[in-house]
N, C-alpha and C. Protein backbone atom coordinates (compact mmCIF):
# COMPACT_ATOMS: atom_id res chain seq x y z
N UNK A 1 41.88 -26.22 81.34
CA UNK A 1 42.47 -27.17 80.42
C UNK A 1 41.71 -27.14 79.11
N UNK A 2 42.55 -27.13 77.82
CA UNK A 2 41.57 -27.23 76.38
C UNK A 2 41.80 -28.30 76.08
N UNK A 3 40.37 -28.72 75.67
CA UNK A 3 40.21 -30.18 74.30
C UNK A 3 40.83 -29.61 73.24
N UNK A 4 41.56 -30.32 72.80
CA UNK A 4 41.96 -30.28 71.25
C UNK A 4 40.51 -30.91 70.38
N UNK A 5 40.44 -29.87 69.48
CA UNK A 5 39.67 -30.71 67.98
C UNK A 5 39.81 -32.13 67.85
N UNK A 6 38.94 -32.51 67.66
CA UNK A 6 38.91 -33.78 66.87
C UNK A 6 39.23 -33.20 65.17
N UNK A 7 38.82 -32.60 64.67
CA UNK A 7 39.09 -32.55 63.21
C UNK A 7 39.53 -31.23 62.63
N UNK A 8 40.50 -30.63 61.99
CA UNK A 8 40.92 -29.35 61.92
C UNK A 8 39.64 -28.81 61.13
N UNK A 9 39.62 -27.22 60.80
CA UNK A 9 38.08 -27.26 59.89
C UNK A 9 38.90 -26.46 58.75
N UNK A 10 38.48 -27.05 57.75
CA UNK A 10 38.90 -26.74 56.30
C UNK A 10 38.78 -25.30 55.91
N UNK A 11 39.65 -24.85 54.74
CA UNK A 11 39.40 -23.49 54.22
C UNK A 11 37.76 -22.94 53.88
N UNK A 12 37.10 -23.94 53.36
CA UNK A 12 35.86 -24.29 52.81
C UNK A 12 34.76 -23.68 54.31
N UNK A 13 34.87 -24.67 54.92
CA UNK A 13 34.07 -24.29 55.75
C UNK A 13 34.34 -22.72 57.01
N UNK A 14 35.88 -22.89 56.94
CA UNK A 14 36.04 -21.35 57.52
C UNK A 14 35.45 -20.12 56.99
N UNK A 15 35.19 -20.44 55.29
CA UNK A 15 34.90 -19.44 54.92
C UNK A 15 33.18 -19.09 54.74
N UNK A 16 32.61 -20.35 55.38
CA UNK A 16 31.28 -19.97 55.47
C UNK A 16 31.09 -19.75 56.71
N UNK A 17 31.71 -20.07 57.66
CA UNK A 17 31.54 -19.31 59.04
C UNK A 17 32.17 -17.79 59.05
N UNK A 18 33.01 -17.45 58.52
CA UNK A 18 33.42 -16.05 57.86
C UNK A 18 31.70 -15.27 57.48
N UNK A 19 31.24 -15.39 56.65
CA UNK A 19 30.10 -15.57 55.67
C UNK A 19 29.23 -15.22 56.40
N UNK A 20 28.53 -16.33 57.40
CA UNK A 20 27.65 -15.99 58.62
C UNK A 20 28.15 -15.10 59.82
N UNK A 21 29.06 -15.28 59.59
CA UNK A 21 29.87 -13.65 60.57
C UNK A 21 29.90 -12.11 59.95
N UNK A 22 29.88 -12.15 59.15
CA UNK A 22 29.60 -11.03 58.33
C UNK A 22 28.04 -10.72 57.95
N UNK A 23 27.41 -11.95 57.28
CA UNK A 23 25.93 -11.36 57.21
C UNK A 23 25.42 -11.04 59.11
N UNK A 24 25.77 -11.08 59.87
CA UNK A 24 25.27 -11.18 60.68
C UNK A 24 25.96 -9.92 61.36
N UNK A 25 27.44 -9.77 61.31
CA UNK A 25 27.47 -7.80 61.54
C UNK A 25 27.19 -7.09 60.69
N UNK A 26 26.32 -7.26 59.00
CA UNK A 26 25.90 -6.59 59.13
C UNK A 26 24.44 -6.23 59.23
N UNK A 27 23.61 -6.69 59.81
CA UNK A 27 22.82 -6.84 59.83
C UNK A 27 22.58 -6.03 60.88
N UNK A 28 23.65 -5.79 62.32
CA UNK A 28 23.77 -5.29 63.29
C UNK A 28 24.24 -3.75 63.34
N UNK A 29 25.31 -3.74 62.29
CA UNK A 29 25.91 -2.30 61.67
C UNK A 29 24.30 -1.22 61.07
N UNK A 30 23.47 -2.20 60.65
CA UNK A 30 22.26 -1.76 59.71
C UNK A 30 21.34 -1.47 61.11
N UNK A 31 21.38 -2.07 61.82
CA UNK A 31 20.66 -1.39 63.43
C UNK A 31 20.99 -0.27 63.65
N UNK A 32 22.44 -0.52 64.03
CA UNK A 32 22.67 0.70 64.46
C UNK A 32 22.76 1.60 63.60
N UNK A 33 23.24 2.17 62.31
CA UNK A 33 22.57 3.02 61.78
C UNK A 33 20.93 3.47 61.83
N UNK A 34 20.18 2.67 62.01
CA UNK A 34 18.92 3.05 62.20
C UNK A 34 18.69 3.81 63.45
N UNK A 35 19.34 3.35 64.70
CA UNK A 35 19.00 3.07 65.58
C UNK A 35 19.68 5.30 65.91
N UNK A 36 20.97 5.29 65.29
CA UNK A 36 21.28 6.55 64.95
C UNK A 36 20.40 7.38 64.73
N UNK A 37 20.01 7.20 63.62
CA UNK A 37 19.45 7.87 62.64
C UNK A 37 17.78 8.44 63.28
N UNK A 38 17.34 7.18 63.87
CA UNK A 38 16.16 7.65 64.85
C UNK A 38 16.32 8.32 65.70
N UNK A 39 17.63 8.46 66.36
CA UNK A 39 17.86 9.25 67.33
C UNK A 39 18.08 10.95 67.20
N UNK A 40 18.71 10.33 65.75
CA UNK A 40 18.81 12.49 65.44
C UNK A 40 17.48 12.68 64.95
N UNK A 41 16.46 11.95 64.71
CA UNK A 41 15.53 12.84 64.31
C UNK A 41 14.39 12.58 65.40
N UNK A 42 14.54 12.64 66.32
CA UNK A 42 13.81 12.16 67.62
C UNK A 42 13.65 13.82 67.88
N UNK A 43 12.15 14.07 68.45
CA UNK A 43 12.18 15.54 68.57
C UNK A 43 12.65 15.63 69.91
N UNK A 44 13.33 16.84 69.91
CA UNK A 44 14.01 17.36 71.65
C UNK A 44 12.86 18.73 72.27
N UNK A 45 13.21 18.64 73.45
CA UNK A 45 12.42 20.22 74.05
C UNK A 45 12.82 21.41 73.41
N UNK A 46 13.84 21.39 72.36
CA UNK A 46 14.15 22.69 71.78
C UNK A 46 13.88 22.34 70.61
N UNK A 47 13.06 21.58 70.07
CA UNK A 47 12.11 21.34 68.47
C UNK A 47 10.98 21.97 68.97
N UNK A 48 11.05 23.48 68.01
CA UNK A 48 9.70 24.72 67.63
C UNK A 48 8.15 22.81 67.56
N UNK A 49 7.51 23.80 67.97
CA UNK A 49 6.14 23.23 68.39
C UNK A 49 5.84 22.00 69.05
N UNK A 50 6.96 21.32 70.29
CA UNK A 50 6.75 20.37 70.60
C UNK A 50 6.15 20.46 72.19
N UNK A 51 5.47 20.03 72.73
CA UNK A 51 5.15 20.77 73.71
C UNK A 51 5.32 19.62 74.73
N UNK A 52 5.79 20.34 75.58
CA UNK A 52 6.55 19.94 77.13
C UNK A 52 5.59 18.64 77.70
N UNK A 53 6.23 17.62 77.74
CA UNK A 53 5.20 16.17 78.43
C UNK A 53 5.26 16.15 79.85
N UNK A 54 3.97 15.62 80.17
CA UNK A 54 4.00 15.55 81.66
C UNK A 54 4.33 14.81 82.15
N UNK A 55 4.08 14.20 83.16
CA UNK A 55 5.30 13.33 83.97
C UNK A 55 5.18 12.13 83.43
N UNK A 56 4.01 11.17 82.82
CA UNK A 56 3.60 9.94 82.55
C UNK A 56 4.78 9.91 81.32
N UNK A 57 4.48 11.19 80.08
CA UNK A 57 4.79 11.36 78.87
C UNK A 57 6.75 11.42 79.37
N UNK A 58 6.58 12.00 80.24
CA UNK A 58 8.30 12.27 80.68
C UNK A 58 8.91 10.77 80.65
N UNK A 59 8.31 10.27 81.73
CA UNK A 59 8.66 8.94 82.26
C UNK A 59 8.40 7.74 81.05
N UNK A 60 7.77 7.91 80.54
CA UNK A 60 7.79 6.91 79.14
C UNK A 60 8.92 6.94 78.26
N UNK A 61 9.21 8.31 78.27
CA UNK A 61 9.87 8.42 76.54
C UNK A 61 11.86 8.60 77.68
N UNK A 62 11.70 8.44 79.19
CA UNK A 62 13.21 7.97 79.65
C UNK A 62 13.26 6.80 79.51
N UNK A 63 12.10 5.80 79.51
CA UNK A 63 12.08 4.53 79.20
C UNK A 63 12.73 3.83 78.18
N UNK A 64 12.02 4.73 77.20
CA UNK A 64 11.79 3.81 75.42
C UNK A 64 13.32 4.70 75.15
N UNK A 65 14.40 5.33 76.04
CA UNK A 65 15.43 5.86 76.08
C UNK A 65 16.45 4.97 76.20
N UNK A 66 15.86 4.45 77.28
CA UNK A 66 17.09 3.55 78.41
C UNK A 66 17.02 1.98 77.43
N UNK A 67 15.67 1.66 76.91
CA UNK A 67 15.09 0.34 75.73
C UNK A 67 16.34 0.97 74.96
N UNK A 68 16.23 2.22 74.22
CA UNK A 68 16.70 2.17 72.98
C UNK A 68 18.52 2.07 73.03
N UNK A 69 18.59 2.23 74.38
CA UNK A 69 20.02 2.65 75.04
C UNK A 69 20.41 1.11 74.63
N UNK A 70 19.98 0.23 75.57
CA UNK A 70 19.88 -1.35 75.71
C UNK A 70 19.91 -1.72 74.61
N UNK A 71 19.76 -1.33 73.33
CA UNK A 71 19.12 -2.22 72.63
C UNK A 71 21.13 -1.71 71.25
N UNK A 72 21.18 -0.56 71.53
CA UNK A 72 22.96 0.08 71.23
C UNK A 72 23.53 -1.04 71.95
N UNK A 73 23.71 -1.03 73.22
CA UNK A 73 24.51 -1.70 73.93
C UNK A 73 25.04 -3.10 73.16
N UNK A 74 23.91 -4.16 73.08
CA UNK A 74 23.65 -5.07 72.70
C UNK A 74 23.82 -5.57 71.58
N UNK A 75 23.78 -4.62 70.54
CA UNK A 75 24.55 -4.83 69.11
C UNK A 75 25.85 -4.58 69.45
N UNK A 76 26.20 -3.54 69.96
CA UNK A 76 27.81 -3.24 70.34
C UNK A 76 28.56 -4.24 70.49
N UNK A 77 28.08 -4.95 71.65
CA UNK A 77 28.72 -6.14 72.01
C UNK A 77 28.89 -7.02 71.47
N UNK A 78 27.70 -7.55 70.70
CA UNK A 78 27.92 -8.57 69.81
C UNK A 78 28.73 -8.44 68.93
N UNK A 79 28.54 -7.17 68.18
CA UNK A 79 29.48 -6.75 67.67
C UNK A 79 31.18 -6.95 67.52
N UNK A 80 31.41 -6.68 69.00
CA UNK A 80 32.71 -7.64 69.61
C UNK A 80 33.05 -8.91 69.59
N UNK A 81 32.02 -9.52 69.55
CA UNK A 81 31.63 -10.58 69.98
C UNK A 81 32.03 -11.56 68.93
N UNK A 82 31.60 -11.00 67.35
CA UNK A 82 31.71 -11.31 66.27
C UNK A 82 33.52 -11.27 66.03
N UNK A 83 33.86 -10.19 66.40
CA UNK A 83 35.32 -9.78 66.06
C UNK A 83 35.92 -11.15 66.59
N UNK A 84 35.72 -11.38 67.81
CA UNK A 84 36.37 -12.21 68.79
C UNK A 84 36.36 -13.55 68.06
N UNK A 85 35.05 -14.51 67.38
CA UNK A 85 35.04 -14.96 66.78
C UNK A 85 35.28 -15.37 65.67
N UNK A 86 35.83 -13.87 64.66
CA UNK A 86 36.99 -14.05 63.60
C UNK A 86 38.57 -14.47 64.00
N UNK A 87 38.77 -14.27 65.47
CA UNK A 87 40.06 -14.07 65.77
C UNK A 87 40.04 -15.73 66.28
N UNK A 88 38.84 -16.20 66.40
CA UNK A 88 39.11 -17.70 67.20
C UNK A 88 38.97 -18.19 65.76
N UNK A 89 38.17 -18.20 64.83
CA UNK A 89 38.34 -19.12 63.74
C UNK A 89 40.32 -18.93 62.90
N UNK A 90 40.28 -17.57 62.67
CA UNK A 90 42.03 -17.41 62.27
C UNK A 90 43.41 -18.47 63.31
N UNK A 91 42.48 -18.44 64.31
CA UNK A 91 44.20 -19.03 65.44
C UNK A 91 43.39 -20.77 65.88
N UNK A 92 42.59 -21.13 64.97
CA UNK A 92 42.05 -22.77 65.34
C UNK A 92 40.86 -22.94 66.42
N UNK A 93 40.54 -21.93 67.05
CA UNK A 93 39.99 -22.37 68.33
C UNK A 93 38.52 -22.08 68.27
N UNK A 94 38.16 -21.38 66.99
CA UNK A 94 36.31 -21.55 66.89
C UNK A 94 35.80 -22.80 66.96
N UNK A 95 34.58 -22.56 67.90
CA UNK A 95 33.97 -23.85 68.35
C UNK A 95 34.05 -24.43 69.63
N UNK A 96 35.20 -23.76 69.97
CA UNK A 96 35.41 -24.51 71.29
C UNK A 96 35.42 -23.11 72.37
N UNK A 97 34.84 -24.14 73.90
CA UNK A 97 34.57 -23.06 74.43
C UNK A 97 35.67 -22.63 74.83
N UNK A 98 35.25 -21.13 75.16
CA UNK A 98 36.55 -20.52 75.70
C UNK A 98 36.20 -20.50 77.58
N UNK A 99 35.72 -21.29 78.14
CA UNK A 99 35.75 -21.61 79.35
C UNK A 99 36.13 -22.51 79.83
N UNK A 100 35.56 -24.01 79.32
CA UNK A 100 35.44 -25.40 79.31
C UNK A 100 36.83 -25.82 78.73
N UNK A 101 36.57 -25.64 77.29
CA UNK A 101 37.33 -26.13 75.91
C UNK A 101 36.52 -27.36 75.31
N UNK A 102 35.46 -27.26 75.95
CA UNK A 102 34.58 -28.37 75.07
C UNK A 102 34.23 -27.80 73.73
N UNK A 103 33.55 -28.74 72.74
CA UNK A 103 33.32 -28.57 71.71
C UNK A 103 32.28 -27.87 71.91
N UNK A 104 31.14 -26.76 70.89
CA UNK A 104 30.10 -25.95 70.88
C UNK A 104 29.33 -26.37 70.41
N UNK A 105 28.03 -27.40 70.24
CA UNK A 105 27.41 -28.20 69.54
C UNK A 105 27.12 -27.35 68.56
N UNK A 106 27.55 -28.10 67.19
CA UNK A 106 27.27 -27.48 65.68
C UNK A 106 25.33 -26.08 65.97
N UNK A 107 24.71 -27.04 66.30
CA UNK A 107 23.18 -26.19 66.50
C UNK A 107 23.34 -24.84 67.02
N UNK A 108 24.41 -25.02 68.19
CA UNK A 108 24.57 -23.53 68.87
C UNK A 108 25.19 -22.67 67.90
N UNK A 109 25.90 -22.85 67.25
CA UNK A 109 27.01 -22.09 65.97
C UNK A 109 26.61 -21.84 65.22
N UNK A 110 25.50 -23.00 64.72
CA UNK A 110 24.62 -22.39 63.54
C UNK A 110 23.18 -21.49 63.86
N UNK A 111 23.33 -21.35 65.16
CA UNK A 111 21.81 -19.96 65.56
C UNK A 111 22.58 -18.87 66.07
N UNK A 112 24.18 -19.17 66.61
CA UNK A 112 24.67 -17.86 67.27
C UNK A 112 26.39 -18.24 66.97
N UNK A 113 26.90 -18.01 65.61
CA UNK A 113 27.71 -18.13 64.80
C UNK A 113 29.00 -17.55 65.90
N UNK A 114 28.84 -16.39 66.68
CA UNK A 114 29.84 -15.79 67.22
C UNK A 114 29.80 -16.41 68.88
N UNK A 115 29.25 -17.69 68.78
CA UNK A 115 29.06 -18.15 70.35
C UNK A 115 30.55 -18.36 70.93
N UNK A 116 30.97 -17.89 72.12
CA UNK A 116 32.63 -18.41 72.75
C UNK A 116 32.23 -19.81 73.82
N UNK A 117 31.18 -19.72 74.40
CA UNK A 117 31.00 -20.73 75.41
C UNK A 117 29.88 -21.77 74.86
N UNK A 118 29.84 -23.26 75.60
CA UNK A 118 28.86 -24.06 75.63
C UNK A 118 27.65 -23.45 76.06
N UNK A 119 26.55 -24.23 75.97
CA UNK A 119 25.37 -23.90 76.91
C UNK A 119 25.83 -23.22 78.10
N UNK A 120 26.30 -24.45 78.61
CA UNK A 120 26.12 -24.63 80.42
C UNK A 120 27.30 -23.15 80.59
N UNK A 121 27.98 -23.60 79.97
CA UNK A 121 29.31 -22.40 80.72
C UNK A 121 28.19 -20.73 80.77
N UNK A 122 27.80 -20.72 79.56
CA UNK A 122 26.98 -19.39 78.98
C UNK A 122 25.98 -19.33 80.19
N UNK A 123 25.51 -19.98 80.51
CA UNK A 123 24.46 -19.88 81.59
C UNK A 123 24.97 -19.66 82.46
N UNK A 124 26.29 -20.51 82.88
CA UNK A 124 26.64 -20.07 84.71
C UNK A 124 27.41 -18.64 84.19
N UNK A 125 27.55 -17.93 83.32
CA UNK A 125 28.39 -16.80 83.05
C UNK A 125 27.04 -15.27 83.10
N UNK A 126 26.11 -16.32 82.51
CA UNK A 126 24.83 -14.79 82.16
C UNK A 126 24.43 -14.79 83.74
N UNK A 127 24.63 -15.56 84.58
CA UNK A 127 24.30 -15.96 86.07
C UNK A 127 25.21 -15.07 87.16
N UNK A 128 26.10 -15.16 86.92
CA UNK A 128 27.05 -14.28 87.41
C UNK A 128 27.37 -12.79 86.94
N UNK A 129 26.89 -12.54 85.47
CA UNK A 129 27.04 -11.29 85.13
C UNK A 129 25.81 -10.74 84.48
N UNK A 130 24.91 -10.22 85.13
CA UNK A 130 23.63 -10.03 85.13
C UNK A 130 23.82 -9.02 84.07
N UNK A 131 22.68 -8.96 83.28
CA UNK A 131 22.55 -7.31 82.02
C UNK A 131 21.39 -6.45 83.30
N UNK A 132 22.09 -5.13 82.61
CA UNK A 132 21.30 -4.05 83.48
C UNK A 132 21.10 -2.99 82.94
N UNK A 133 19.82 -2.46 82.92
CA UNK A 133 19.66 -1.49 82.01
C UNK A 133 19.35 -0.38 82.35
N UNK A 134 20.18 0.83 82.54
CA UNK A 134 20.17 2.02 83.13
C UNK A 134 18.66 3.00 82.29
N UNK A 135 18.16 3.48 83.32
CA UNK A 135 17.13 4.01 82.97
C UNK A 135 17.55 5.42 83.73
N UNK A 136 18.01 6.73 82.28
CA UNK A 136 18.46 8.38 82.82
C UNK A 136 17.45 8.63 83.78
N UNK A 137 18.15 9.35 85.12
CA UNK A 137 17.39 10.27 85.92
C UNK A 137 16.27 11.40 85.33
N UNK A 138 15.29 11.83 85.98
CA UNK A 138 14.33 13.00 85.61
C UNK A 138 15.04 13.86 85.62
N UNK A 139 14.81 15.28 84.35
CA UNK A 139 15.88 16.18 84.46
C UNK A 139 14.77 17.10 84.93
């Protein structure tokens, strides 16, 4: 069942939640370019003078792999996340959860602009859908 708004939200203020939706993909777009960009210049076993790591050196750098993997993922999503949140402010329904239909306390919106759920819903949801972070097999 959804709560209806108490108060519709003005052009004014849509457009500063617009605003913080945007500084905030890109800020994420600017990751991941980096996050690219480190990756092509990351030396491989077929970069002239790099010499073959041993298992510690192996097993570290699948690590700071599977981190850097996690760390793509995670902008990605938000990424979405953000979209989703242009599409709830355009059709009335930013702010409210998309579980509940309760309101999103202003504090949560203003630290995580693209939030869909309350606290509580967000918690029983990160509870049920655990993050997992694949760490590549030894080749």
């Amino acid at each position: 069942m959804r709560i209806a708004r108490d108060i519709a939200m003005n052009n004014t203020e849509k457009a500063q939640w617009n605003r913080k939706l945007d500084e905030r993909a890109a800020e994420l777009e600017s990751e991941l370019r980096t996050a690219r960009a480190d990756e092509d210049e990351a030396p491989t076993r077929s970069t002239p003078h790099v010499q073959v790591p041993d298992t510690v050196d192996a097993a570290e750098e699948r690590l700071r792999g599977a981190l850097r993997g996690a760390e793509v993922e995670r902008d990605v999503s938000e990424l979405r996340d953000i979209e989703a949140a242009r599409e709830r402010l355009r059709t009335g329904e930013f702010g409210t959860c998309i579980d509940c239909g309760v309101q999103i306390p202003l504090d949560r919106l203003e630290a995580m602009p693209a939030s869909a759920r309350c606290l509580e819903c967000q918690q029983r949801h990160e509870r049920t859908h655990p993050i997992e972070i694949r760490i590549p097999p030894a080749l």
